[in-house]
C-alpha atoms as a PDB file:
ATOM      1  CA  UNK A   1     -45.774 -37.362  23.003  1.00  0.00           C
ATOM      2  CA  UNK A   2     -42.965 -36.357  20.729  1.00  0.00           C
ATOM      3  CA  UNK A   3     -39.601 -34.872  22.076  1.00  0.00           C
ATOM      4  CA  UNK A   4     -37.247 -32.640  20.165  1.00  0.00           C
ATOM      5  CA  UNK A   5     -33.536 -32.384  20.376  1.00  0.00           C
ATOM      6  CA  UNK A   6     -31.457 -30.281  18.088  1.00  0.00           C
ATOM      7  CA  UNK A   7     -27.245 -29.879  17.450  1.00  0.00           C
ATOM      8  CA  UNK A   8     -25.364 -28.116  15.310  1.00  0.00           C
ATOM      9  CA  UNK A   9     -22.025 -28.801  12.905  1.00  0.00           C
ATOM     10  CA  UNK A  10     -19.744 -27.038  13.788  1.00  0.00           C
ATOM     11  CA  UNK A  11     -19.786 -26.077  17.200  1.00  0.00           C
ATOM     12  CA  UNK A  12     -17.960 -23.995  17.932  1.00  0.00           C
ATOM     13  CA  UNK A  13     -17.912 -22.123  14.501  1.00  0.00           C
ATOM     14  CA  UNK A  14     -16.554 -18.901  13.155  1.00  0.00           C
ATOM     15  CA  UNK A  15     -18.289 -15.609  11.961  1.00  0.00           C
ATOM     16  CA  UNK A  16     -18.772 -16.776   8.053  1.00  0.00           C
ATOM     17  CA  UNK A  17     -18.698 -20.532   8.721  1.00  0.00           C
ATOM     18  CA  UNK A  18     -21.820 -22.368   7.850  1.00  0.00           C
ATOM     19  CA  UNK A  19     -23.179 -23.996  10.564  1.00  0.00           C
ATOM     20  CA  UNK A  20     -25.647 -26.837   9.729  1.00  0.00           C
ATOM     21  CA  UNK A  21     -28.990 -27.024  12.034  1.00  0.00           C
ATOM     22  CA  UNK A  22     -30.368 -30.245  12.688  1.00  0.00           C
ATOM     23  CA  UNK A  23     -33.521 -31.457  15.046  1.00  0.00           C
ATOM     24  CA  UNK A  24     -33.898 -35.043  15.223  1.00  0.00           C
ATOM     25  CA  UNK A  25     -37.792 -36.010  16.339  1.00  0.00           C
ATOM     26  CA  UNK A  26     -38.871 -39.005  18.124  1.00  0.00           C
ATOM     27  CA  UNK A  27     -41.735 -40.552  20.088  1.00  0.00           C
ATOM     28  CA  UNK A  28     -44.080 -38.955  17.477  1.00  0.00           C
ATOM     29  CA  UNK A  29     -47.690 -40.256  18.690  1.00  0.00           C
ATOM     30  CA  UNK A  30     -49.828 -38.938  16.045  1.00  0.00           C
ATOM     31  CA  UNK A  31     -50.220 -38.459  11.733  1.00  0.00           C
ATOM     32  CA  UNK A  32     -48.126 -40.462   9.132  1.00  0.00           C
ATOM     33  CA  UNK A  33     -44.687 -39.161   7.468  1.00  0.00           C
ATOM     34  CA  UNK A  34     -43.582 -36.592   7.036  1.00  0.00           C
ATOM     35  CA  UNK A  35     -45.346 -35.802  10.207  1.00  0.00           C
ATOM     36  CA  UNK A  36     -44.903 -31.995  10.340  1.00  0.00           C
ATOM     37  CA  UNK A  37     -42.569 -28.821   9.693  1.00  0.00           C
ATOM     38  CA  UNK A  38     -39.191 -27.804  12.119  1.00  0.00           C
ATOM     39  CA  UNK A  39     -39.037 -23.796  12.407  1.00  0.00           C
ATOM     40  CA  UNK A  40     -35.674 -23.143  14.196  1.00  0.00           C
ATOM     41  CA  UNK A  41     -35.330 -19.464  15.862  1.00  0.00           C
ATOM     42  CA  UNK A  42     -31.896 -18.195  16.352  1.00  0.00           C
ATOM     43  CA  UNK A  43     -31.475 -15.355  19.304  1.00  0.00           C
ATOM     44  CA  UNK A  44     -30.200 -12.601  17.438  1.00  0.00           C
ATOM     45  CA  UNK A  45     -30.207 -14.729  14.586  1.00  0.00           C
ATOM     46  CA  UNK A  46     -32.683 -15.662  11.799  1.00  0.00           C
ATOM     47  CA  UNK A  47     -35.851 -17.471  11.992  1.00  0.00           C
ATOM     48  CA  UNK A  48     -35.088 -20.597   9.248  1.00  0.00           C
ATOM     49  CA  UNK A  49     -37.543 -22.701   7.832  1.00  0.00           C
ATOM     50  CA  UNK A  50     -40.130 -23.807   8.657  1.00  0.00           C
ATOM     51  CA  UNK A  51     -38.310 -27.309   7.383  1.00  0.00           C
ATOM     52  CA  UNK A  52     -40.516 -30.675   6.352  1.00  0.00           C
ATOM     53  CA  UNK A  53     -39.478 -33.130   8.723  1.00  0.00           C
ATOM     54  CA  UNK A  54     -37.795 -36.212   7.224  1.00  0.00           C
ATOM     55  CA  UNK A  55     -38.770 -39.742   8.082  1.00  0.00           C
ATOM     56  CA  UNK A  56     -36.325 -42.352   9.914  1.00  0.00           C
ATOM     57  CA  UNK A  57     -38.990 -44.726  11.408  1.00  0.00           C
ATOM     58  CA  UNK A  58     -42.221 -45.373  11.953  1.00  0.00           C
ATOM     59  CA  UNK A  59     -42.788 -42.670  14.913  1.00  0.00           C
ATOM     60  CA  UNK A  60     -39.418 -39.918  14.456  1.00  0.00           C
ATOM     61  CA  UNK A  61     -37.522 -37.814  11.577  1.00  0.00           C
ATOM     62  CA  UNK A  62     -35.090 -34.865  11.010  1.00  0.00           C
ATOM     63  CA  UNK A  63     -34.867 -31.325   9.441  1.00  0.00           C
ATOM     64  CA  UNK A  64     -31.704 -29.422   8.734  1.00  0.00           C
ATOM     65  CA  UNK A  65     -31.199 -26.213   7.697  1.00  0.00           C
ATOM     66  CA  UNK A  66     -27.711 -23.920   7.060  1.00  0.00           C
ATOM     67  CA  UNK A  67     -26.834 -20.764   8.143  1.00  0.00           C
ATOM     68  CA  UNK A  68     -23.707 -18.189   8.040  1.00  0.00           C
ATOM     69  CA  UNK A  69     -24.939 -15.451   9.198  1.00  0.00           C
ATOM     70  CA  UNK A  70     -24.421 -15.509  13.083  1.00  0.00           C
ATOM     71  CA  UNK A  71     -22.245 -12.481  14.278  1.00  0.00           C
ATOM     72  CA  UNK A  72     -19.542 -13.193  17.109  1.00  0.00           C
ATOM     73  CA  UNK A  73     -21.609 -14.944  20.668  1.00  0.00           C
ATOM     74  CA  UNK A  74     -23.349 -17.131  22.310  1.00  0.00           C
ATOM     75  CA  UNK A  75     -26.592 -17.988  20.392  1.00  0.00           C
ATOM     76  CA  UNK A  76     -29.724 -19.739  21.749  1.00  0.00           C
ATOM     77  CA  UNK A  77     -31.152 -22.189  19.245  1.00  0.00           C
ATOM     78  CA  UNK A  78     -34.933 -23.484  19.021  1.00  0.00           C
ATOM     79  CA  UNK A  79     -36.375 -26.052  17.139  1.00  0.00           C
ATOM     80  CA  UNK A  80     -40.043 -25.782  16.927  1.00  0.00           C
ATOM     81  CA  UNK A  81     -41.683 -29.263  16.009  1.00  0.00           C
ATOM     82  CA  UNK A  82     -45.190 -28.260  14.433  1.00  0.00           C
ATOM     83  CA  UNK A  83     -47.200 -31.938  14.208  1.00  0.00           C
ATOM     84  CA  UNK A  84     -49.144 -31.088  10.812  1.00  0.00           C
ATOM     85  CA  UNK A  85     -52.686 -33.191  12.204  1.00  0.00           C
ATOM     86  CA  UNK A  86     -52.038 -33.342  16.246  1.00  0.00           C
ATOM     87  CA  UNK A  87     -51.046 -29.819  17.784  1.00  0.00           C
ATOM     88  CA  UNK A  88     -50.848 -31.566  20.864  1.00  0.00           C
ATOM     89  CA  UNK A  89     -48.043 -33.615  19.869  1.00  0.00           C
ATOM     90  CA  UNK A  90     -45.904 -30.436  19.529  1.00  0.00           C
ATOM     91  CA  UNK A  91     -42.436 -30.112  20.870  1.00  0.00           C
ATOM     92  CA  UNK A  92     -38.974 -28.257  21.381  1.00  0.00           C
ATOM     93  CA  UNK A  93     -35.365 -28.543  21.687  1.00  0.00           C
ATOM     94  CA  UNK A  94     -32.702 -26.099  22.454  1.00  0.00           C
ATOM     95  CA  UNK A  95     -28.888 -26.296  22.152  1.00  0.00           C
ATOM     96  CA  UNK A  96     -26.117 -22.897  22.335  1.00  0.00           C
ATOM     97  CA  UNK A  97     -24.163 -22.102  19.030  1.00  0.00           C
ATOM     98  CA  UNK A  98     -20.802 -20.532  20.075  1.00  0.00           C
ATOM     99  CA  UNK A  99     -19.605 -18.176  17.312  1.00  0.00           C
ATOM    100  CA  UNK A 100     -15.563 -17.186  17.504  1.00  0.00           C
ATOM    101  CA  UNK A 101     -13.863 -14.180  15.442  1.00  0.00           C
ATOM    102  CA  UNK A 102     -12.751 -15.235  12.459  1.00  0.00           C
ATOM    103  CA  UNK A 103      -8.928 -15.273  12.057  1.00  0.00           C
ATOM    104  CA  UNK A 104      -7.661 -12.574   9.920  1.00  0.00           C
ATOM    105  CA  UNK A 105      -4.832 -12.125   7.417  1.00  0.00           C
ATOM    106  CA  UNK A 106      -3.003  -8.605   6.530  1.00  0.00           C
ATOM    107  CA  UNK A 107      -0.802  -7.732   3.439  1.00  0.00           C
ATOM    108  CA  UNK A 108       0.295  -4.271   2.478  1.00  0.00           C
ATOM    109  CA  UNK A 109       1.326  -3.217  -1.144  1.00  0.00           C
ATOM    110  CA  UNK A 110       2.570   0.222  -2.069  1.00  0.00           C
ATOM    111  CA  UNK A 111       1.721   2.408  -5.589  1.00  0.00           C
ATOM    112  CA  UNK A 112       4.577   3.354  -6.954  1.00  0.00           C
ATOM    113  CA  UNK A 113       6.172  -0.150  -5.344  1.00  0.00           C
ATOM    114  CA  UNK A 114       9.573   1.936  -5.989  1.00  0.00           C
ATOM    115  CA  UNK A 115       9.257   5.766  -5.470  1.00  0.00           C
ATOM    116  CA  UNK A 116      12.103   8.575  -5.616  1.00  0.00           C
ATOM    117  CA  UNK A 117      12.664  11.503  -3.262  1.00  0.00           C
ATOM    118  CA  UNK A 118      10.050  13.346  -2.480  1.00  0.00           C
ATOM    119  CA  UNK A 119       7.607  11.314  -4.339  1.00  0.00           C
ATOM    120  CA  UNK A 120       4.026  10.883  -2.468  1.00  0.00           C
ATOM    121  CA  UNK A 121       3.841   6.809  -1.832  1.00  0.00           C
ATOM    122  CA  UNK A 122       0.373   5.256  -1.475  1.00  0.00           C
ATOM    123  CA  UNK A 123       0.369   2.104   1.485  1.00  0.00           C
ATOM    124  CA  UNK A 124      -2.536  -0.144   1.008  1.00  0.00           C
ATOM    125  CA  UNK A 125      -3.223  -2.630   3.773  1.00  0.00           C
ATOM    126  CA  UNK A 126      -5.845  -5.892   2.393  1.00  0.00           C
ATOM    127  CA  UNK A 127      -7.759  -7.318   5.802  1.00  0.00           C
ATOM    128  CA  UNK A 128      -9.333 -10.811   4.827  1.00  0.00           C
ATOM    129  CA  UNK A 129     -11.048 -13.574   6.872  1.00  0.00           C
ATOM    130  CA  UNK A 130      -9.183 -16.767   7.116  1.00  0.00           C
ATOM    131  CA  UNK A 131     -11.529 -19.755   5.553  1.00  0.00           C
ATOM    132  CA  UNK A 132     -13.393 -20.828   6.863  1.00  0.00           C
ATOM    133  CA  UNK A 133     -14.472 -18.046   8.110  1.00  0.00           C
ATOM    134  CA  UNK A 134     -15.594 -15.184   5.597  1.00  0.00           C
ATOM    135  CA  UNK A 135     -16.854 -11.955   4.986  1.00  0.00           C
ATOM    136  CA  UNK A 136     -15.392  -8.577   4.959  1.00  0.00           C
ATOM    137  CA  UNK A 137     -13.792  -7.222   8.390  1.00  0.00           C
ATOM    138  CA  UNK A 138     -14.273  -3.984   9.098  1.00  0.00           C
ATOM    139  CA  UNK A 139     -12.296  -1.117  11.386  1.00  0.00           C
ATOM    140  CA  UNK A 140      -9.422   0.528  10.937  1.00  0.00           C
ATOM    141  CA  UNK A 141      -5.423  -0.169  10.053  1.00  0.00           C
ATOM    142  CA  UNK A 142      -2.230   1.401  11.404  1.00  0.00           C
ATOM    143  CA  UNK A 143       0.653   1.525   9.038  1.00  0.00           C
ATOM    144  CA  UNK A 144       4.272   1.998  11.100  1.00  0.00           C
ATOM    145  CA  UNK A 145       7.362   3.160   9.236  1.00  0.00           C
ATOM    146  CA  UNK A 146      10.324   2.194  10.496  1.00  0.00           C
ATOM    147  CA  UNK A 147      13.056   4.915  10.765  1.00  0.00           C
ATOM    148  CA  UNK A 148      11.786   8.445   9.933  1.00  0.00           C
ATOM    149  CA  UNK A 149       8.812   7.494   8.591  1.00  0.00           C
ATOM    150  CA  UNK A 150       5.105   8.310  10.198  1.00  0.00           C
ATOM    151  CA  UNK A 151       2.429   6.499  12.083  1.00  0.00           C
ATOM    152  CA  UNK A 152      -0.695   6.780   9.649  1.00  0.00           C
ATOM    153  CA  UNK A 153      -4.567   5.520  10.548  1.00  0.00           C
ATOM    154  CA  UNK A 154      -6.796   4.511   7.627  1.00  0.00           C
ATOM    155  CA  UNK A 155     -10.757   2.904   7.985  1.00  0.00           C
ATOM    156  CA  UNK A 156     -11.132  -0.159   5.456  1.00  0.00           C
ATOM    157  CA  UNK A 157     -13.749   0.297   2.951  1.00  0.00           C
ATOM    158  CA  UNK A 158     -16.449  -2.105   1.618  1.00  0.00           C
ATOM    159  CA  UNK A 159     -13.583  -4.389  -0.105  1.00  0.00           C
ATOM    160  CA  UNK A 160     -11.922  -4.955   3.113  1.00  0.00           C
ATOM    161  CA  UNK A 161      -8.561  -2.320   1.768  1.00  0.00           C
ATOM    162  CA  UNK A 162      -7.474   0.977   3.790  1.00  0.00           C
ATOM    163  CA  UNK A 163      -5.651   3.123   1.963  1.00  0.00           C
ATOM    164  CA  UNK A 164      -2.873   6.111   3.207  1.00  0.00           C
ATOM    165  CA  UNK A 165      -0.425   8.128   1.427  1.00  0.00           C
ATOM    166  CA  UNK A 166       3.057   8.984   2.976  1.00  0.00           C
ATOM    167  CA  UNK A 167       5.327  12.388   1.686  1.00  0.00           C
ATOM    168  CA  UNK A 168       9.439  13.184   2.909  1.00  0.00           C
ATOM    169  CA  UNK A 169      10.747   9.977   3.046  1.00  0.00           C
ATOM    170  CA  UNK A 170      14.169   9.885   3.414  1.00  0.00           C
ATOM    171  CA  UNK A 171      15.811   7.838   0.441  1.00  0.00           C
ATOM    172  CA  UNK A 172      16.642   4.052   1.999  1.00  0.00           C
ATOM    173  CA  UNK A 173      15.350   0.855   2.438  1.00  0.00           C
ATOM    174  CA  UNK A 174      12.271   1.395   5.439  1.00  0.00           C
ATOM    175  CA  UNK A 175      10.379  -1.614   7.038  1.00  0.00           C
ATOM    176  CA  UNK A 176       6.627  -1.176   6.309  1.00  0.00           C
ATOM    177  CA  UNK A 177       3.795  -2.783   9.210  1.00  0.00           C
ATOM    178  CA  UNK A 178       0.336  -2.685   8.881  1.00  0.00           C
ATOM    179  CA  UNK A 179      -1.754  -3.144  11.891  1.00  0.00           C
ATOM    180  CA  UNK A 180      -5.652  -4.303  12.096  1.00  0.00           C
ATOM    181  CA  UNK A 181      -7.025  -3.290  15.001  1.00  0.00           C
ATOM    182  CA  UNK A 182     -10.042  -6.199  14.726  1.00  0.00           C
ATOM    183  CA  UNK A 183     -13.475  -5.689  15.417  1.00  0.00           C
ATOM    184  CA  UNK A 184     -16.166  -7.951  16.722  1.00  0.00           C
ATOM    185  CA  UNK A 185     -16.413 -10.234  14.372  1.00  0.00           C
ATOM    186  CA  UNK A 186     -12.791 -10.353  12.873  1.00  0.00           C
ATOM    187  CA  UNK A 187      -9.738 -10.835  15.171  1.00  0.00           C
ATOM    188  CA  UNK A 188      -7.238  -8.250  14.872  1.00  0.00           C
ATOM    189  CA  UNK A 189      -4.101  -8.976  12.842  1.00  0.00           C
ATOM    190  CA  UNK A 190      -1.039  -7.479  11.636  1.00  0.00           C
ATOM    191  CA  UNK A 191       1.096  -7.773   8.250  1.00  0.00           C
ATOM    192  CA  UNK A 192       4.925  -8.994   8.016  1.00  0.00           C
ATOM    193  CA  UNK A 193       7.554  -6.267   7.639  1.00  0.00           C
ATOM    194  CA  UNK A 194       7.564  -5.187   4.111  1.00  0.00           C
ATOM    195  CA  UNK A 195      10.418  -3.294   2.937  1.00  0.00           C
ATOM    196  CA  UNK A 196       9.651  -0.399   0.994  1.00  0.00           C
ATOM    197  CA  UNK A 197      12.088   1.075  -1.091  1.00  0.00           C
ATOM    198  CA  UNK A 198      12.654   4.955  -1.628  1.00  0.00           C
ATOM    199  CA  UNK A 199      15.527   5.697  -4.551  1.00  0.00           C
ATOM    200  CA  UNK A 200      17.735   9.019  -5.228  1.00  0.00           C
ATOM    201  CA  UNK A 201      15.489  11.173  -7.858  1.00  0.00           C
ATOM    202  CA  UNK A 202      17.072  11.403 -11.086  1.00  0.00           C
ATOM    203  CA  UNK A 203      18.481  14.682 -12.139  1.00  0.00           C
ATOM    204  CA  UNK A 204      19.259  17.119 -15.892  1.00  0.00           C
ATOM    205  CA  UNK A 205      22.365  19.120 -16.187  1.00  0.00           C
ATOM    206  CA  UNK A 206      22.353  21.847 -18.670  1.00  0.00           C
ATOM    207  CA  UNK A 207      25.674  23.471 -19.866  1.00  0.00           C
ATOM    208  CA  UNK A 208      25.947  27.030 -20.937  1.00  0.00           C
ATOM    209  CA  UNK A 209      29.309  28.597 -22.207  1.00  0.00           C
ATOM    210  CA  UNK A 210      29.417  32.691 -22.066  1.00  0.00           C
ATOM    211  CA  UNK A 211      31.029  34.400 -24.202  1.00  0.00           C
ATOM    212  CA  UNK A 212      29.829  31.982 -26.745  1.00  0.00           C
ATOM    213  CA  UNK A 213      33.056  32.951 -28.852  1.00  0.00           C
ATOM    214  CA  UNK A 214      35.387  34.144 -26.974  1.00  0.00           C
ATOM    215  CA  UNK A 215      39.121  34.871 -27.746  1.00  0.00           C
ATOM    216  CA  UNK A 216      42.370  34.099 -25.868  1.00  0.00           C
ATOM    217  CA  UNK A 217      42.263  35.621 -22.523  1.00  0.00           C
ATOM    218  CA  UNK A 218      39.019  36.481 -22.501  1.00  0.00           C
ATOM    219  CA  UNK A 219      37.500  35.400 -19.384  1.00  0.00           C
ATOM    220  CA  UNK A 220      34.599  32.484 -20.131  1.00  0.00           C
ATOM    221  CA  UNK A 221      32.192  32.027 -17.866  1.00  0.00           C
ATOM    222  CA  UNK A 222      30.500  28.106 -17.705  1.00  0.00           C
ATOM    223  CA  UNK A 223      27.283  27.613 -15.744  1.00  0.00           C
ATOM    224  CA  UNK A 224      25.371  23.898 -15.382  1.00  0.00           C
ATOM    225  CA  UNK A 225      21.754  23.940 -14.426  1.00  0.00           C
ATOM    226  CA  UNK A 226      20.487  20.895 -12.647  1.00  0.00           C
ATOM    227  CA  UNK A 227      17.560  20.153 -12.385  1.00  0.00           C
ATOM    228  CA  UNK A 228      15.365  17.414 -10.395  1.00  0.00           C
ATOM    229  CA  UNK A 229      13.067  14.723 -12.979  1.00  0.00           C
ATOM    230  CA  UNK A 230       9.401  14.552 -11.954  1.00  0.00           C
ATOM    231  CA  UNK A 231       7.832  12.883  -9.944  1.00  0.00           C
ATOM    232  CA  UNK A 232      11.035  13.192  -7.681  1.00  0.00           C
ATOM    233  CA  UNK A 233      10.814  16.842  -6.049  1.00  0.00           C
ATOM    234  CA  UNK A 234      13.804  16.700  -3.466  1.00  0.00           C
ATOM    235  CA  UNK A 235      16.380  19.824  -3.846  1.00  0.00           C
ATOM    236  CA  UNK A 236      19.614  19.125  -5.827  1.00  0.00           C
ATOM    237  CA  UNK A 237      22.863  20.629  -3.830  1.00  0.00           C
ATOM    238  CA  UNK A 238      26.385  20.252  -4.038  1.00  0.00           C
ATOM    239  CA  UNK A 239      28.516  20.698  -6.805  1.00  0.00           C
ATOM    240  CA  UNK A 240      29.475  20.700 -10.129  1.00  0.00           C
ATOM    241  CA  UNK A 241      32.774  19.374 -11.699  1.00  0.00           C
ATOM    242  CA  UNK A 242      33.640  21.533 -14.785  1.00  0.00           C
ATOM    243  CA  UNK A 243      35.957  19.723 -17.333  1.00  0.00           C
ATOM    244  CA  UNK A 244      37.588  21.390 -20.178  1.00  0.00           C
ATOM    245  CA  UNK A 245      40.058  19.302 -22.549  1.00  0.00           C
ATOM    246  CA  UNK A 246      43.288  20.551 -22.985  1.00  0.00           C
ATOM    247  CA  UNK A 247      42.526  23.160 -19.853  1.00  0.00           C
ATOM    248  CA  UNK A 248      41.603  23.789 -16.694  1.00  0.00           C
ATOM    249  CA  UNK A 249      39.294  21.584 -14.354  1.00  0.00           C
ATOM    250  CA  UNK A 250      37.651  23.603 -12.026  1.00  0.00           C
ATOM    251  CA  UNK A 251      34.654  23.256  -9.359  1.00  0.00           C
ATOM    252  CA  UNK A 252      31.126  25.057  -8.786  1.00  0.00           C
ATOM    253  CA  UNK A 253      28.619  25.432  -6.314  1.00  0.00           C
ATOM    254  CA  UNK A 254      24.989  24.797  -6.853  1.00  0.00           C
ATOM    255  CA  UNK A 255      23.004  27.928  -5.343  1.00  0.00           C
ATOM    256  CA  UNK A 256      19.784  27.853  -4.788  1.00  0.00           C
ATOM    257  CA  UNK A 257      18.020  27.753  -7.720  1.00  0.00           C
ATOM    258  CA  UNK A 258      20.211  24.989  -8.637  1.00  0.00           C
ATOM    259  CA  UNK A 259      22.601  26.757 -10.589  1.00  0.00           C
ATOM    260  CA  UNK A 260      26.420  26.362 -10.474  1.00  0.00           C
ATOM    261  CA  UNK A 261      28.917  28.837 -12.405  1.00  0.00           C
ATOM    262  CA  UNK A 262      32.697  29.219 -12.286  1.00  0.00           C
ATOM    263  CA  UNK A 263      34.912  31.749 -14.750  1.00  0.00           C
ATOM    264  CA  UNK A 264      38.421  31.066 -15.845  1.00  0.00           C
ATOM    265  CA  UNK A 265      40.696  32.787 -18.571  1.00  0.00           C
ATOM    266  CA  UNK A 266      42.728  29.678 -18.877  1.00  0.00           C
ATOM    267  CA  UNK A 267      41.612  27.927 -22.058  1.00  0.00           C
ATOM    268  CA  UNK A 268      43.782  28.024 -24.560  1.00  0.00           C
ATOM    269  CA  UNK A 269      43.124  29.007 -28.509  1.00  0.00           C
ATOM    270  CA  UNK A 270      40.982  26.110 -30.232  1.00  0.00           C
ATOM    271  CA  UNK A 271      38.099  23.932 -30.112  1.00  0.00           C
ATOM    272  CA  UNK A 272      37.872  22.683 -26.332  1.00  0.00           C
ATOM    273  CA  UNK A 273      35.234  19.645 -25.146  1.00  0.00           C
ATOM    274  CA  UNK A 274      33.420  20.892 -21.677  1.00  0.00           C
ATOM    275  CA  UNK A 275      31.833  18.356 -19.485  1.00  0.00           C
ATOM    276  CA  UNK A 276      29.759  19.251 -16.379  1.00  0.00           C
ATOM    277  CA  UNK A 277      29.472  16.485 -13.808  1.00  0.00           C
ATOM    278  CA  UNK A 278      26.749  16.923 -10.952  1.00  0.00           C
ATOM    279  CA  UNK A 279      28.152  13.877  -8.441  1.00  0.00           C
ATOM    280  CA  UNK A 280      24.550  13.637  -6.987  1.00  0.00           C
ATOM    281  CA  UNK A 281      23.969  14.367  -2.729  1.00  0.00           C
ATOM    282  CA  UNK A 282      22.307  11.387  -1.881  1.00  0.00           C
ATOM    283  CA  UNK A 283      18.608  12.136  -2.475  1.00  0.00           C
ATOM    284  CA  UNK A 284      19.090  13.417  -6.417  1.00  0.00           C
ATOM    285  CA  UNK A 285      21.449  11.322  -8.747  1.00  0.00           C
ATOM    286  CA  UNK A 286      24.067  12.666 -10.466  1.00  0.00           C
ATOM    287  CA  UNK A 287      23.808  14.149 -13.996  1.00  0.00           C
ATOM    288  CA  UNK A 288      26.569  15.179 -16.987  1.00  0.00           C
ATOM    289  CA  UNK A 289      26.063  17.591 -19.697  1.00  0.00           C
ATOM    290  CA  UNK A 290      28.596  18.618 -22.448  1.00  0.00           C
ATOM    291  CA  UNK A 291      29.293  21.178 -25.291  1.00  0.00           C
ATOM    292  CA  UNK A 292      32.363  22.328 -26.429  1.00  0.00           C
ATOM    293  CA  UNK A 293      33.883  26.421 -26.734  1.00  0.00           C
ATOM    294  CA  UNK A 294      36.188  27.886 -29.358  1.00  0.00           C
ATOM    295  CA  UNK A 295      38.410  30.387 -28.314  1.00  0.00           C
ATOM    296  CA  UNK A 296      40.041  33.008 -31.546  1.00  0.00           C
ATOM    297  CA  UNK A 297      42.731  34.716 -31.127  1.00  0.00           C
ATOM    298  CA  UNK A 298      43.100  37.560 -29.942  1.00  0.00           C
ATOM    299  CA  UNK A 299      43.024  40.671 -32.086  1.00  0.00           C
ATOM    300  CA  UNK A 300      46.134  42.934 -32.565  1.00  0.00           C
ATOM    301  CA  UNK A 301      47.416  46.082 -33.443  1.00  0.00           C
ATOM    302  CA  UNK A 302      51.013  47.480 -34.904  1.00  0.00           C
ATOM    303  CA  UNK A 303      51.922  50.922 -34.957  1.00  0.00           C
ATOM    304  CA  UNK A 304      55.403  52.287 -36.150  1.00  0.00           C
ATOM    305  CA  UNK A 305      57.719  54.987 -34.268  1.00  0.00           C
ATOM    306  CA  UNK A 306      60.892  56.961 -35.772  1.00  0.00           C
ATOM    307  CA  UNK A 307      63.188  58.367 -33.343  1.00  0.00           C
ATOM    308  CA  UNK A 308      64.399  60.862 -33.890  1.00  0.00           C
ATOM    309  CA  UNK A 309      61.529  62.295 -36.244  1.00  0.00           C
ATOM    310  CA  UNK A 310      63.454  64.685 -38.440  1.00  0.00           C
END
């Protein structure tokens, strides 16, 4: 009467490993080689095979099979020894395939990798199986800014990525962490701190001069308009440094529309360089803009008196 034992390489293996199946035959009382077939029935696993046994003497043989398909458990394994011309020489084996979580790896990445203020930043965690396990995990991620940043939950999709996007963060260096939560095939695993990098928005300054021809000691009015540069959208405040050569220097407030404007009768008759100088606040960058005014002179009158008229 034939007996049947069967083992399995690796054991213990990981979800994605392949685990070969082998059942070795022997005692065989009955038919010539290759004997029979070896059908091996996983529990809640595949059926494989059935396999032609393989000769190794005169009365035993083997049959192998591979398989990666095992989720996460304890697995009962049959091998089913089918004698092709004596039924009654039929026989079985059993052994238990232990199947781990597979270890995991996390990396996050962020589109734009260097955003301004006020720009919306996309963080993209990658979950993959460490060989040898394999596979895609599935779940979700948690991303943690450090600082003032949010907590934000995303589900991976089929390619094992999740995908968030983040608005307001301050301008600064923040310390990005992205968090797999595992599931039951894939152990949970988190990414290293990953700085992530938000810079001052740039900024325009526009310089107007009113009158545009003014004469000497006429009051001139100079306004700068700043202005944030897409995609930044953080407010520009502060204020505005207004230069003129050869006069006065004098200083502005930006209101709310971004506007500063300061008026002086000070400038002397000529051609005068301006310069408007936005210092930046921290979350926009400073800006200059120039032009230059010409002040005339002024116009006069004479008149003549005769005392005493007659």
């Amino acid at each position: 009467m034939s007996t049947t034992t069967v083992t399995s390489t690796p054991n213990p293996s990981v979800f994605g490993q392949s685990v070969t199946y082998t059942a070795t035959v022997s005692g065989i009382t009955a038919g010539t080689a290759p004997f029979g077939d070896v059908t091996f029935v996983i529990t809640g696993g595949p059926t494989l095979g059935p396999v032609t046994l393989t000769a190794t003497g005169p009365d035993s043989g083997t049959a192998s099979v591979t398989d990666s398909t095992l989720a996460a458990g304890s697995h009962l394994v049959t091998a089913n020894f089918v004698n092709s011309t004596d039924p009654s020489d039929n026989s079985s084996g059993t052994t238990i395939q232990q199947v781990n979580q597979s270890a995991t790896t996390t990396t996050v990445t962020f589109v734009p990798p260097a955003p301004v203020c006020g720009e919306t930043v996309t963080l993209t965690a990658s979950v993959a199986a460490v060989p040898p396990g394999s596979g895609t995990p599935t779940g979700t991620v948690t991303f943690i800014i450090s600082a003032d940043g949010p907590t934000v939950t995303g589900t991976l999709d089929a390619s094992g990525n999740a995908s968030v996007t983040v608005s307001g963060l301050s301008v600064g260096t923040h310390q990005v962490a992205a968090f797999y939560s595992g599931d039951a095939d894939f152990a949970a695993s988190n990414s290293p701190l990953t700085p992530l990098t938000v810079n001052p928005a740039s900024s325009t300054t526009a310089l107007t001069v009113s009158p545009a021809s003014p004469v000497c000691g006429e009051s001139v009015t100079l306004c700068a308009q700043v202005s944030v540069v897409a995609p930044g959208t953080c407010t520009p405040t502060g204020t505005v440094t207004f230069t003129v050569a050869g006069g006065p220097t004098l200083t502005g407030t930006l209101d709310a529309t971004g506007q500063a404007c300061v008026t002086t009768s000070d400038i002397p008759v000529g051609t005068h360089a301006v310069t408007a100088t936005y210092e930046g606040n921290g979350d926009v960058a400073g800006s200059t803009d120039s032009g230059t005014v010409t002040v005339g002179q002024g116009a006069s009158t004479t008149s003549v008196t005769v005392t005493p008229a007659a």
